[in-house]
Each structure stands twice: as structure tokens, then as C-alpha cells.
Protein backbone atom coordinates (compact mmCIF):
# COMPACT_ATOMS: atom_id res chain seq x y z
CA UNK A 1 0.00 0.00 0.00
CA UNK A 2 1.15 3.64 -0.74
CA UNK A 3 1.35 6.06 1.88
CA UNK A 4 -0.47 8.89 2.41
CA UNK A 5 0.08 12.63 2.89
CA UNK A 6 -1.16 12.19 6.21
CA UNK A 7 -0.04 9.33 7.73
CA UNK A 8 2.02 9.58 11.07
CA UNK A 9 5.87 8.51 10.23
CA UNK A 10 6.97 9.26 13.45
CA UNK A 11 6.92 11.20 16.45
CA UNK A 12 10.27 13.10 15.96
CA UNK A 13 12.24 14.65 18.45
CA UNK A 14 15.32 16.78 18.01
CA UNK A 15 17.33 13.88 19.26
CA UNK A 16 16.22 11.77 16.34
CA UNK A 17 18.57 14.63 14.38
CA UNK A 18 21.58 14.99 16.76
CA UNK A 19 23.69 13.53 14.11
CA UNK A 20 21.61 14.28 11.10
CA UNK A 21 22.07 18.24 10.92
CA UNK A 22 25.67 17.84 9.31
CA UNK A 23 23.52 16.19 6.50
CA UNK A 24 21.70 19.83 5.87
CA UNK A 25 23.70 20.42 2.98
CA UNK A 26 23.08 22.55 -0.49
CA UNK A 27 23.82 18.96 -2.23
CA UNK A 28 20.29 18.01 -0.74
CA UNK A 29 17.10 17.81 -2.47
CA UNK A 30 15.60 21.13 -2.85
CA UNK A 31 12.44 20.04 -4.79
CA UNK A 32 11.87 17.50 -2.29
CA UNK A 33 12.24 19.77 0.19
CA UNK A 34 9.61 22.26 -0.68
CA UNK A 35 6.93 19.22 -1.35
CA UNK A 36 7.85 18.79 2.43
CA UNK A 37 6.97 21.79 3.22
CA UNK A 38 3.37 21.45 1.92
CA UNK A 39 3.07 18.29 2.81
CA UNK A 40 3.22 19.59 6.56
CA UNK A 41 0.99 21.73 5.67
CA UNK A 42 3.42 24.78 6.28
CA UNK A 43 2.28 26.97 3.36
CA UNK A 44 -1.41 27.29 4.82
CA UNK A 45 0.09 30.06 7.36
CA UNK A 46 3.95 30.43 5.87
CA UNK A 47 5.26 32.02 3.19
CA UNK A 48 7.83 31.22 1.16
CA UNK A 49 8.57 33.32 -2.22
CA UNK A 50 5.18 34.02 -3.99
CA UNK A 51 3.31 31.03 -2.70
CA UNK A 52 1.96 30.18 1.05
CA UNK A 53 -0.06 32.15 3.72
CA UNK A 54 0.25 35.10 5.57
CA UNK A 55 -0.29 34.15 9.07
CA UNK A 56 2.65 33.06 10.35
CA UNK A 57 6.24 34.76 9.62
CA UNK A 58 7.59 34.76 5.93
CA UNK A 59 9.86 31.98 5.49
CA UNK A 60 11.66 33.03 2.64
CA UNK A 61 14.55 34.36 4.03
CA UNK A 62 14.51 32.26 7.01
CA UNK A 63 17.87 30.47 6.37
CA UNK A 64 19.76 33.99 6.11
CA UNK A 65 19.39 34.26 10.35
CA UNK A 66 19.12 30.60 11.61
CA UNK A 67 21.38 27.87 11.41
CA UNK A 68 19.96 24.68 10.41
CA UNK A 69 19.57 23.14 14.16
CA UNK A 70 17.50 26.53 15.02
CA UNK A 71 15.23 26.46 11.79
CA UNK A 72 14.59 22.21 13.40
CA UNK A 73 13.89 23.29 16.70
CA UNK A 74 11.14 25.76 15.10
CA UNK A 75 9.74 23.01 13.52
CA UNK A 76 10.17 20.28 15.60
CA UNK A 77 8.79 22.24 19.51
CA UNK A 78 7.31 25.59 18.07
CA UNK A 79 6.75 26.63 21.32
CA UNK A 80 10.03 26.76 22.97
CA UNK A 81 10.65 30.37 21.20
CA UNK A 82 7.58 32.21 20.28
CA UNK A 83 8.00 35.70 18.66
CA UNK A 84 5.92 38.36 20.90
CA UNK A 85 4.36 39.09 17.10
CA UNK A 86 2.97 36.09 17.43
CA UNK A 87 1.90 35.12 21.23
CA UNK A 88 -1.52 34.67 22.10
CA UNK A 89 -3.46 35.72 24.95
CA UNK A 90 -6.24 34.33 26.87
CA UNK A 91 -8.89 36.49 28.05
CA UNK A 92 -10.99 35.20 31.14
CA UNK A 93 -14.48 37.27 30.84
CA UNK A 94 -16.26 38.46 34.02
CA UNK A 95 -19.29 35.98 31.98
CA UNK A 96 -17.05 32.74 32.48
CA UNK A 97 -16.30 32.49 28.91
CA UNK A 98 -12.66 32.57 27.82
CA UNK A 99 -11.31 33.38 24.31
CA UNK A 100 -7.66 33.04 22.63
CA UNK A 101 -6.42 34.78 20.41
CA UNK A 102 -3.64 37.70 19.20
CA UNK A 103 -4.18 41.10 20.17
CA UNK A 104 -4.24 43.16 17.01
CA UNK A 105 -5.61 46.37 18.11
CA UNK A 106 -5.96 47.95 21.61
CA UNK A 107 -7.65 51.34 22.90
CA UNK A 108 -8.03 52.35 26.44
CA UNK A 109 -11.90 50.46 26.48
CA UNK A 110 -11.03 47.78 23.51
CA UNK A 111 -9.21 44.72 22.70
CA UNK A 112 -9.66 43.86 19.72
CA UNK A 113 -8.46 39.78 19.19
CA UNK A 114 -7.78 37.73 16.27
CA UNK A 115 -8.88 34.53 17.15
CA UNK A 116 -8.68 32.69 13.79
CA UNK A 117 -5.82 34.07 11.47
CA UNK A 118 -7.07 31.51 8.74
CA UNK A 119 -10.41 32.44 8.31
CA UNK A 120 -9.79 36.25 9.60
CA UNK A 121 -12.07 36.32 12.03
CA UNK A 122 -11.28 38.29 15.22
CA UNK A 123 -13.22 39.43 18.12
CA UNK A 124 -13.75 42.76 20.12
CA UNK A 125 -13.35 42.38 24.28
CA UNK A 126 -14.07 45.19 26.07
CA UNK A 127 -11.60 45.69 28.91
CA UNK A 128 -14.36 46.21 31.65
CA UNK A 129 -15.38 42.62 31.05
CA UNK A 130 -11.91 41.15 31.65
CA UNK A 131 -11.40 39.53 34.97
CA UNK A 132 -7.63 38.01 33.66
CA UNK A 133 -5.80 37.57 31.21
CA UNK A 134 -2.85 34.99 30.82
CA UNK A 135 -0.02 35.24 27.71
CA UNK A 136 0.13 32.08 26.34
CA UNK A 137 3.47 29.92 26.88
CA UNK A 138 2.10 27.49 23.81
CA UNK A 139 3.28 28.78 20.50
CA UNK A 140 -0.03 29.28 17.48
CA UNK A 141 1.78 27.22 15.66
CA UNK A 142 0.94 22.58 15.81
CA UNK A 143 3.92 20.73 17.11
CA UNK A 144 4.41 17.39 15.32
CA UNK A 145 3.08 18.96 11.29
CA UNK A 146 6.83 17.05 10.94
CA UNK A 147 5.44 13.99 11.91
CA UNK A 148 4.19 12.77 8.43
CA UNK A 149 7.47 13.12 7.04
CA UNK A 150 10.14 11.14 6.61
CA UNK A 151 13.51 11.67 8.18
CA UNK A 152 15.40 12.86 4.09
CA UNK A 153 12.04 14.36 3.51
CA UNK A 154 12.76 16.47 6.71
CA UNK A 155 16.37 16.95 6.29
CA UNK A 156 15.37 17.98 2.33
CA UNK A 157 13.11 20.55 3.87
CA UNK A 158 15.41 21.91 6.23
CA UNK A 159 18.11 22.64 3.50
CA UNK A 160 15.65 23.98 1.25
CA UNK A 161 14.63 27.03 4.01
CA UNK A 162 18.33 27.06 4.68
CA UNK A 163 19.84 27.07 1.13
CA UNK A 164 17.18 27.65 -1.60
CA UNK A 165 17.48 31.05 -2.80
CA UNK A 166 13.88 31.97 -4.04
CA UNK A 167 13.64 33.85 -7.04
């Protein structure tokens, strides 16, 4: 039987790469790499070049700050660094109800949250009815989208953020 797109691999770790990242090479696969990269479903909020979303940070520079090892760890436990752009808040209502989302715009009476990037839906909170508000240690971004990969097709996907000079 084939495989599909979405069938769980395995549960990688950044162990499973200790001695892998000397592997990230430009002799890699770059093609294969940036199937990888939709086939993790990174393009619904990444960009990279012309192609991919806008929710998440542009990608297509990405390999001119991080070493290979960093760009993994993004991958691989998105929530150990989160960019502040990107943090979400939860806001527990004086009504019992809680939402999560990203601030995107605040006044002195309004939050106003974007609670669904994807879709573009956001929601206004008025600050009289917060009772608390927590910033979210848990990045927006799924852990384990690597998980349907293989270990080349990761290691092609790393080298292609790392390498691949878009055009």
C-alpha cells in the first residue's frame, strides 16, 4: 500500500537529528524539500517566495538568520521560542467564557483579538469585562506537522529554508 500525505511517520524529536544536521547540505534535495513543506501543511500560514499564507512569519529568508539546528527546533517544539508578534493571549471574561487569540488592536476600552488568522475572524473584548488575562506559553503554531514526514524528507526541507534562494 502507498502512503499517504497524512499518515504519522513518526513522532520526531530533536534527538532523532543529533547527528543528522551535518547532512543539511546545499547537495540536498531542494524540490523535495519544498513538497515537504506542503506536505506539513506549512504553506497554509507560511510564506515562502510568492506562494503560502500570511499568518505566520515569511519563510523566505529564514535560512539567512538561523542555522539549520534553530530552523529544526522551530519546527520540531514551536513553542520553545515564540515571537511576541505572534503570542496569544487568553482572556478570562467576568461571563465565564474565555477566548484566545492575538491582540491586534488595543484602545483604552477595547481589545480587539484575532482569534482565527485563517479564516480572519477576530473578536472585540471590552476591557471592563476582563477579569484576567494569561499570555500564552504554547506557540499558534501545531507541534508534530513534521510527523508525516520522513527523516530525508525532513532533512530535504530543512536545506531547502536554509539554502534555496527563491527567485
Amino acid at each position: 500500500p502507498t502512503r499517504r500525505s497524512s499518515d504519522l511517520v513518526q513522532n520526531w524529536t530533536m534527538l532523532d537529528f543529533q547527528s543528522a544536521l551535518s547532512e543539511v547540505t546545499q547537495n540536498r534535495d531542494f524540490e523535495k524539500g519544498k513538497i515537504a513543506l506542503a506536505k506539513a501543511s506549512c504553506l497554509k500560514c507560511h510564506r515562502v517566495g510568492e506562494e503560502g499564507g500570511r499568518v505566520g512569519p515569511d519563510l523566505t529568508q529564514v535560512g539567512n538568520r538561523f542555522d539549520a539546528r534553530a530552523l529544526l527546533e522551530s519546527i520540531i517544539e514551536p513553542s520553545k521560542v515564540i515571537d511576541e508578534k505572534y503570542r496569544q493571549t487568553s482572556y478570562v471574561l467576568v461571563n465565564g467564557k474565555v477566548l484566545t487569540g492575538r491582540p491586534v488592536g488595543v484602545s483604552a476600552k477595547q481589545i480587539t483579538l484575532e482569534t482565527d488568522p485563517n479564516r480572519g475572524l477576530s473578536e472585540i473584548v471590552n476591557r471592563a469585562d476582563i477579569e484576567e488575562s494569561v499570555i500564552s506559553q504554547i506557540s499558534p503554531m501545531p507541534a508534530k506537522l513534521t510527523n508525516v514526514l520522513t527523516r530525508e524528507e525532513i532533512l530535504d526541507l530543512i536545506a531547502y529554508l536554509k539554502f534555496h534562494k527563491q527567485d
